[in-house]
PDB file of N, CA and C in Angstrom:
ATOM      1  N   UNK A   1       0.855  -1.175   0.000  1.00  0.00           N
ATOM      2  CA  UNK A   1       0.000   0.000   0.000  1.00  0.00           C
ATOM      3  C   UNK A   1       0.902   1.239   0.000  1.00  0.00           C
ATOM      4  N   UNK A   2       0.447   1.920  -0.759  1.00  0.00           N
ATOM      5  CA  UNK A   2       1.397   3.393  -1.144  1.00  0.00           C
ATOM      6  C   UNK A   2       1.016   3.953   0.236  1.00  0.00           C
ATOM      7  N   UNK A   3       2.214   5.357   0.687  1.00  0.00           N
ATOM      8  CA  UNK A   3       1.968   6.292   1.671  1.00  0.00           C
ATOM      9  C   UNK A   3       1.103   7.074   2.120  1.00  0.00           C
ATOM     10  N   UNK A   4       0.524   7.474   0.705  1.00  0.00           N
ATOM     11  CA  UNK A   4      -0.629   8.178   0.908  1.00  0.00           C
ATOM     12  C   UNK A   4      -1.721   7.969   1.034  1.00  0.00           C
ATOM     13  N   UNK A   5      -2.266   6.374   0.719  1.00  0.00           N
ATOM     14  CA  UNK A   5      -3.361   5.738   1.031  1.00  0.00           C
ATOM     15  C   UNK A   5      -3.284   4.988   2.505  1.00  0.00           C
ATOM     16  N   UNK A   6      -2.081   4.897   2.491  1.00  0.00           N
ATOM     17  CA  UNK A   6      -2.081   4.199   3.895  1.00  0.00           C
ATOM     18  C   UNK A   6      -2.503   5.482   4.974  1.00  0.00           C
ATOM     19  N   UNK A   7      -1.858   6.467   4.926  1.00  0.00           N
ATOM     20  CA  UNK A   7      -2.061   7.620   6.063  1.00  0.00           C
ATOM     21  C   UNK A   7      -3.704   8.218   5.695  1.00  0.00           C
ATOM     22  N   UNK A   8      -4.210   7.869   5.024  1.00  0.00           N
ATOM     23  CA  UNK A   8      -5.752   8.130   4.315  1.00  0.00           C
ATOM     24  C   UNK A   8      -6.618   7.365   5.435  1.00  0.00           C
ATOM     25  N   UNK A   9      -6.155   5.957   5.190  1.00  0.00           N
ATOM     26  CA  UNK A   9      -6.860   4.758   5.787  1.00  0.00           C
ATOM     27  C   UNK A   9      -6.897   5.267   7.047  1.00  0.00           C
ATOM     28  N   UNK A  10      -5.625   5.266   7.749  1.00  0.00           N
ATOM     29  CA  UNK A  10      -5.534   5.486   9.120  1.00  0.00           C
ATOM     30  C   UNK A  10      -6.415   6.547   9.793  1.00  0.00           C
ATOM     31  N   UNK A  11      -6.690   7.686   8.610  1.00  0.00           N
ATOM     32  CA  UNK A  11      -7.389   8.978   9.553  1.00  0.00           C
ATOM     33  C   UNK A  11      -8.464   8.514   9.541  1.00  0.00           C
ATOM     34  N   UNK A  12      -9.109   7.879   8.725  1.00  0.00           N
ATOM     35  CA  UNK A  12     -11.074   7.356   8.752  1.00  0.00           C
ATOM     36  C   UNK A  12     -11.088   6.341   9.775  1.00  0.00           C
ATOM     37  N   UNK A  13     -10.221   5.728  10.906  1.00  0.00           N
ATOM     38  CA  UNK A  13     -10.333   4.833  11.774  1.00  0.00           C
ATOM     39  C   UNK A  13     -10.281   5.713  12.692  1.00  0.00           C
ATOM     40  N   UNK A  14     -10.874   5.262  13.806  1.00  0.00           N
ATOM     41  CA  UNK A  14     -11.146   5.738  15.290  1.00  0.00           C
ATOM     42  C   UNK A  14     -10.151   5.267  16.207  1.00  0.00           C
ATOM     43  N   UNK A  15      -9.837   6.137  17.109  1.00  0.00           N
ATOM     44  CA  UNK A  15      -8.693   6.145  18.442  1.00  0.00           C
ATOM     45  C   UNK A  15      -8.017   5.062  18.606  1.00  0.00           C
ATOM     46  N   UNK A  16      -9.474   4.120  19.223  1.00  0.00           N
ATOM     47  CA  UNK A  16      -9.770   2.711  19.420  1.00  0.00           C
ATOM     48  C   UNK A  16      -8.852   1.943  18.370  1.00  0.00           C
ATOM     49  N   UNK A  17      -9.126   1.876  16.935  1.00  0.00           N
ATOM     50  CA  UNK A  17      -8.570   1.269  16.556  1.00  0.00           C
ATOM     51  C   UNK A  17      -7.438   1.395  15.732  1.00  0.00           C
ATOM     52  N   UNK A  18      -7.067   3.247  15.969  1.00  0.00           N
ATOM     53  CA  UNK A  18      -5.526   3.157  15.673  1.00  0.00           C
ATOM     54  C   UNK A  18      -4.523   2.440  16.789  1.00  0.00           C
ATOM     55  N   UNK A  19      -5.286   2.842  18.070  1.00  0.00           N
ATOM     56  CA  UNK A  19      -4.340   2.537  19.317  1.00  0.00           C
ATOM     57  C   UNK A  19      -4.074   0.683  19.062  1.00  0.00           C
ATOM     58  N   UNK A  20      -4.831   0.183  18.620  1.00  0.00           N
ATOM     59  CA  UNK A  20      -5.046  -1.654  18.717  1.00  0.00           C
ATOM     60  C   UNK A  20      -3.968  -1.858  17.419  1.00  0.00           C
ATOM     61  N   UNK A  21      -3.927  -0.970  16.590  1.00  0.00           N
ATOM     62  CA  UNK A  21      -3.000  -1.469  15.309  1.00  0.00           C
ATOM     63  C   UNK A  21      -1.147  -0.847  16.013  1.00  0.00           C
ATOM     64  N   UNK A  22      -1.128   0.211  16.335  1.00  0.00           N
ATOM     65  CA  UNK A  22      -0.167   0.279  17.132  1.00  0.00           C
ATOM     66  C   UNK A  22       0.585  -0.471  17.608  1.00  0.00           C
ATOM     67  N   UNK A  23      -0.084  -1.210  18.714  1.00  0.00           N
ATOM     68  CA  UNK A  23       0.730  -2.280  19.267  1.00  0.00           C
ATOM     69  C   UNK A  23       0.904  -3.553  18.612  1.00  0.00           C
ATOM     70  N   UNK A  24       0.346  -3.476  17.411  1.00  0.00           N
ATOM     71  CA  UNK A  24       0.407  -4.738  16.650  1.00  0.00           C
ATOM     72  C   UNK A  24       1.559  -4.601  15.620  1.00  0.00           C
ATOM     73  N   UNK A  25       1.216  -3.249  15.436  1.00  0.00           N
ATOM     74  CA  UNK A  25       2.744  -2.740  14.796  1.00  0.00           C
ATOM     75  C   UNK A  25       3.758  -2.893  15.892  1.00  0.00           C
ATOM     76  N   UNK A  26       4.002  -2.711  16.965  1.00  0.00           N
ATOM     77  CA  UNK A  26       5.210  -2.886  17.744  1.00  0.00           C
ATOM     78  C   UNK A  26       5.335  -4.001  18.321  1.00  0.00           C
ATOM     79  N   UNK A  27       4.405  -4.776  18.268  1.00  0.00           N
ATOM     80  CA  UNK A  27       4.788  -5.883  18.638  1.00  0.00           C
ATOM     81  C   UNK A  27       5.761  -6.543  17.327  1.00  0.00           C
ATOM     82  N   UNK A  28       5.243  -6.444  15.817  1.00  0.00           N
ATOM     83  CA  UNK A  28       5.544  -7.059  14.916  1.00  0.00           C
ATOM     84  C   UNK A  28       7.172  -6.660  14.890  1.00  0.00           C
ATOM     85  N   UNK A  29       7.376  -5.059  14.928  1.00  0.00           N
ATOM     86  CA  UNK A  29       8.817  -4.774  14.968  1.00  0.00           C
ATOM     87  C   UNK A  29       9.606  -5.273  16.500  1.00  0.00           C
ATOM     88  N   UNK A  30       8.926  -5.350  17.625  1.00  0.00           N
ATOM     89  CA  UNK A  30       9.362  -6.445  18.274  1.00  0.00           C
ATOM     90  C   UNK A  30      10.074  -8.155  17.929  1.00  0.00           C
ATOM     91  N   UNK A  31       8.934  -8.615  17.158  1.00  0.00           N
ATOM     92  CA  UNK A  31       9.522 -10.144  16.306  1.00  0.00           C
ATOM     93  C   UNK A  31      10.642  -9.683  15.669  1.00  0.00           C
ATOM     94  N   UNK A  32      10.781  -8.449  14.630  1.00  0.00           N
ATOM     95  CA  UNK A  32      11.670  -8.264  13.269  1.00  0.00           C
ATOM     96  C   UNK A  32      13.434  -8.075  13.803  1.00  0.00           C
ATOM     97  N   UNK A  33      13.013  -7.037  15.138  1.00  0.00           N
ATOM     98  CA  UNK A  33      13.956  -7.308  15.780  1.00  0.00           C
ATOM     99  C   UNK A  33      14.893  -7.893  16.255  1.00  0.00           C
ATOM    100  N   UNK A  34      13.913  -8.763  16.834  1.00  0.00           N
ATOM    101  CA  UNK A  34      14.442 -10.512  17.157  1.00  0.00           C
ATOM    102  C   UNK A  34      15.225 -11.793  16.285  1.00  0.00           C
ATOM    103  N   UNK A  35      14.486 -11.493  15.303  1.00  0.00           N
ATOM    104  CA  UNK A  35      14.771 -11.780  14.505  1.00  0.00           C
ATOM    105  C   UNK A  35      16.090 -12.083  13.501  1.00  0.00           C
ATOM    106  N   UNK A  36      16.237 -10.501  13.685  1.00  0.00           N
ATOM    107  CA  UNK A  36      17.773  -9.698  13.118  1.00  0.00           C
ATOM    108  C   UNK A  36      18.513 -10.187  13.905  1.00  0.00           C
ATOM    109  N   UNK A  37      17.995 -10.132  15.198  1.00  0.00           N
ATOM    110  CA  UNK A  37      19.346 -10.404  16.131  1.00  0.00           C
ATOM    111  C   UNK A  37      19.567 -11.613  15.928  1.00  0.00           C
ATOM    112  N   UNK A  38      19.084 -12.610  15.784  1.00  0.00           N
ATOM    113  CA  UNK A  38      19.484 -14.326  15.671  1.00  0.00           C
ATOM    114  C   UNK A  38      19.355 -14.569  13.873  1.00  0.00           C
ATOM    115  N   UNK A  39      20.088 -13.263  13.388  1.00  0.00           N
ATOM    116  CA  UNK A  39      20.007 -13.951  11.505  1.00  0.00           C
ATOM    117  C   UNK A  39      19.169 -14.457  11.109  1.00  0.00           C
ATOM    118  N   UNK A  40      17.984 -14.399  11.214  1.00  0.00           N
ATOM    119  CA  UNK A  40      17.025 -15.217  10.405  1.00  0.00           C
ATOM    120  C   UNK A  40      16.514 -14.147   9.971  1.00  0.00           C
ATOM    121  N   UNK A  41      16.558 -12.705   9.871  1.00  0.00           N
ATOM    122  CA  UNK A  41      15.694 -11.717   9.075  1.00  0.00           C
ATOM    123  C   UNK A  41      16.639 -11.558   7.877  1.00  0.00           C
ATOM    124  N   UNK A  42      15.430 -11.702   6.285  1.00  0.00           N
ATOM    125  CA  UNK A  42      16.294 -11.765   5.423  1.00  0.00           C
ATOM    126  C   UNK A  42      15.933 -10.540   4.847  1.00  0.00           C
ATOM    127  N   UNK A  43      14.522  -9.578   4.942  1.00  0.00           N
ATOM    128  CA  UNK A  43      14.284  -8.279   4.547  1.00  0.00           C
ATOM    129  C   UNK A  43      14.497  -7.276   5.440  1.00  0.00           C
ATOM    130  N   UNK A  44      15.793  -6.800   6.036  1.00  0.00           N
ATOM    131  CA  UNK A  44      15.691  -5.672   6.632  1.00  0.00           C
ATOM    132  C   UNK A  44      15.350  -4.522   6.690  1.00  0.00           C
ATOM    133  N   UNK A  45      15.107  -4.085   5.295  1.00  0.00           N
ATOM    134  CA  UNK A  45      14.770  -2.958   5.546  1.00  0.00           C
ATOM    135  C   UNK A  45      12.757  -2.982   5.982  1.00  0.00           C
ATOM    136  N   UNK A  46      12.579  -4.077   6.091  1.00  0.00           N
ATOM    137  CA  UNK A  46      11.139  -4.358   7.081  1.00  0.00           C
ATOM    138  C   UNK A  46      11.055  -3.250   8.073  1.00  0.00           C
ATOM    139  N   UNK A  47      12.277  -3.576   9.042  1.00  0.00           N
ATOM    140  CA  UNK A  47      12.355  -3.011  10.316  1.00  0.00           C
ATOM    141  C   UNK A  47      12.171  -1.461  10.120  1.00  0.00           C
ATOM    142  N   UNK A  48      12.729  -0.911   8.923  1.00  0.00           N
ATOM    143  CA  UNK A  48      12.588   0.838   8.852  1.00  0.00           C
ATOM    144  C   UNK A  48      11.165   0.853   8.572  1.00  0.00           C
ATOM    145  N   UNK A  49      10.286   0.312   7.570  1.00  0.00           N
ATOM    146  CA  UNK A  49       9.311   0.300   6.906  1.00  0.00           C
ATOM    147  C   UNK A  49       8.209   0.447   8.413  1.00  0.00           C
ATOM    148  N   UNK A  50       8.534  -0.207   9.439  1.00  0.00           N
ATOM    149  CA  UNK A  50       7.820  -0.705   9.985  1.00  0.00           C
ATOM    150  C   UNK A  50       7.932   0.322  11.531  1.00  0.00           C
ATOM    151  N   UNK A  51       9.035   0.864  11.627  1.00  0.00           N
ATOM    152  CA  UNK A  51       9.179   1.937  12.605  1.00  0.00           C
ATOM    153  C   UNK A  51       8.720   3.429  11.830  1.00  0.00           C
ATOM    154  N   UNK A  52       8.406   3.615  10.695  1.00  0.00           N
ATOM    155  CA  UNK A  52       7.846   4.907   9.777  1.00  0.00           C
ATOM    156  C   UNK A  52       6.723   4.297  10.168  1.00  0.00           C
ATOM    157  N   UNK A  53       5.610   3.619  10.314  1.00  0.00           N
ATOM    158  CA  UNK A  53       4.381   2.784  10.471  1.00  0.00           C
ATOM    159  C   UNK A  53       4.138   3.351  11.937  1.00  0.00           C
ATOM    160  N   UNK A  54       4.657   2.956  12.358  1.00  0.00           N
ATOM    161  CA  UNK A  54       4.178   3.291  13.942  1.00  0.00           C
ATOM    162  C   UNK A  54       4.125   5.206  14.285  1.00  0.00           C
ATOM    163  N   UNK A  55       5.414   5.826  13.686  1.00  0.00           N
ATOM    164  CA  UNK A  55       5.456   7.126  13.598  1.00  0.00           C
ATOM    165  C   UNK A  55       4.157   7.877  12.702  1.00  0.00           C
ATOM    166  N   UNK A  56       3.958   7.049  11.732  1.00  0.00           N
ATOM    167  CA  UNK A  56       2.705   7.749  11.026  1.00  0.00           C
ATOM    168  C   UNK A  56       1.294   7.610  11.947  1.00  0.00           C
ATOM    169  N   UNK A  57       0.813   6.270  12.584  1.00  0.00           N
ATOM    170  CA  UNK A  57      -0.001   6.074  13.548  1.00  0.00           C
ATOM    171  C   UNK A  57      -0.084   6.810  14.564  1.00  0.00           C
ATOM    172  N   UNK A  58       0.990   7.156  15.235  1.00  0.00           N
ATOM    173  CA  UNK A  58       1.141   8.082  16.613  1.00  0.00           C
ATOM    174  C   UNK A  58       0.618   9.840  16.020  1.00  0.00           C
ATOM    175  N   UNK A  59       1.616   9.919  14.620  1.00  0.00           N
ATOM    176  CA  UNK A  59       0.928  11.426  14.598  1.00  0.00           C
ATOM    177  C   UNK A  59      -0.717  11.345  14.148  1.00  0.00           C
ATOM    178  N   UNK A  60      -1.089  10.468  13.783  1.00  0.00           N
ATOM    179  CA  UNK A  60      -2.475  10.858  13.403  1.00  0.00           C
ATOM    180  C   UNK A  60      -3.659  10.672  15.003  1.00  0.00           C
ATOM    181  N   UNK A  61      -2.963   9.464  15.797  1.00  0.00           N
ATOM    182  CA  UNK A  61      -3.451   9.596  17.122  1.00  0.00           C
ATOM    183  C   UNK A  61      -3.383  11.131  17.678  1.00  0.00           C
ATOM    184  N   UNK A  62      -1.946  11.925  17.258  1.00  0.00           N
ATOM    185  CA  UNK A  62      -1.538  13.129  17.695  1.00  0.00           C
ATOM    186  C   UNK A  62      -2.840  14.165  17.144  1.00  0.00           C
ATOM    187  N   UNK A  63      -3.203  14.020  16.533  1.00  0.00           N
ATOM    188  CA  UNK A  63      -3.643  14.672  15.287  1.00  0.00           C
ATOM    189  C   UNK A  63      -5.236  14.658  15.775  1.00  0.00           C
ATOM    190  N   UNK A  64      -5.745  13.322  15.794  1.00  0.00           N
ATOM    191  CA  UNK A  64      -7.224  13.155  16.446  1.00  0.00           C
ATOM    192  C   UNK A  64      -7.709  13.696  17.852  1.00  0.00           C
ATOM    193  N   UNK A  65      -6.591  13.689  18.858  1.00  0.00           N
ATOM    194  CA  UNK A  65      -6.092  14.082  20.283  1.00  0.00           C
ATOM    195  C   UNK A  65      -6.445  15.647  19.839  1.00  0.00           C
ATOM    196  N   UNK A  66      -5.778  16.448  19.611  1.00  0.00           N
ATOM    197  CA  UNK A  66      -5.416  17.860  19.418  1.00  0.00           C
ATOM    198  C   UNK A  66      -7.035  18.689  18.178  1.00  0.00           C
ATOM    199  N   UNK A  67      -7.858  17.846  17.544  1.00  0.00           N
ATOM    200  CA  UNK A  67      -9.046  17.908  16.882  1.00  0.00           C
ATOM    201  C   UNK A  67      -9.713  18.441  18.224  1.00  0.00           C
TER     202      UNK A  67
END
């Protein structure tokens, strides 16, 4: 999913369920992490993809907060 549809998606969802994708995002970069560390991650650049993910989520939480 391109950037701009993804940050689209995210604003038409509610608090509730940006906050629930959040931690699903950090949990996941939690695994990718793990991952890396014991060589078995073969797409790294996952891990950037996936920490821009969580930063885009937080500002639009930021964003709904401050509405």
């Amino acid at each position: 999913m391109k950037t701009k549809e993804y940050v689209q998606d995210l604003k038409t969802k509610s608090v509730e369920e940006l906050n629930t994708e959040l931690v699903a995002a950090k949990k996941e970069l939690f695994n990718l992490r793990f991952q890396n560390a014991t060589n078995q991650l073969e797409n790294t650049s996952r891990i950037k993809e996936v920490r821009r993910n969580i930063a885009r989520i937080q500002s639009v939480i930021t964003e709904k907060a401050n509405a």
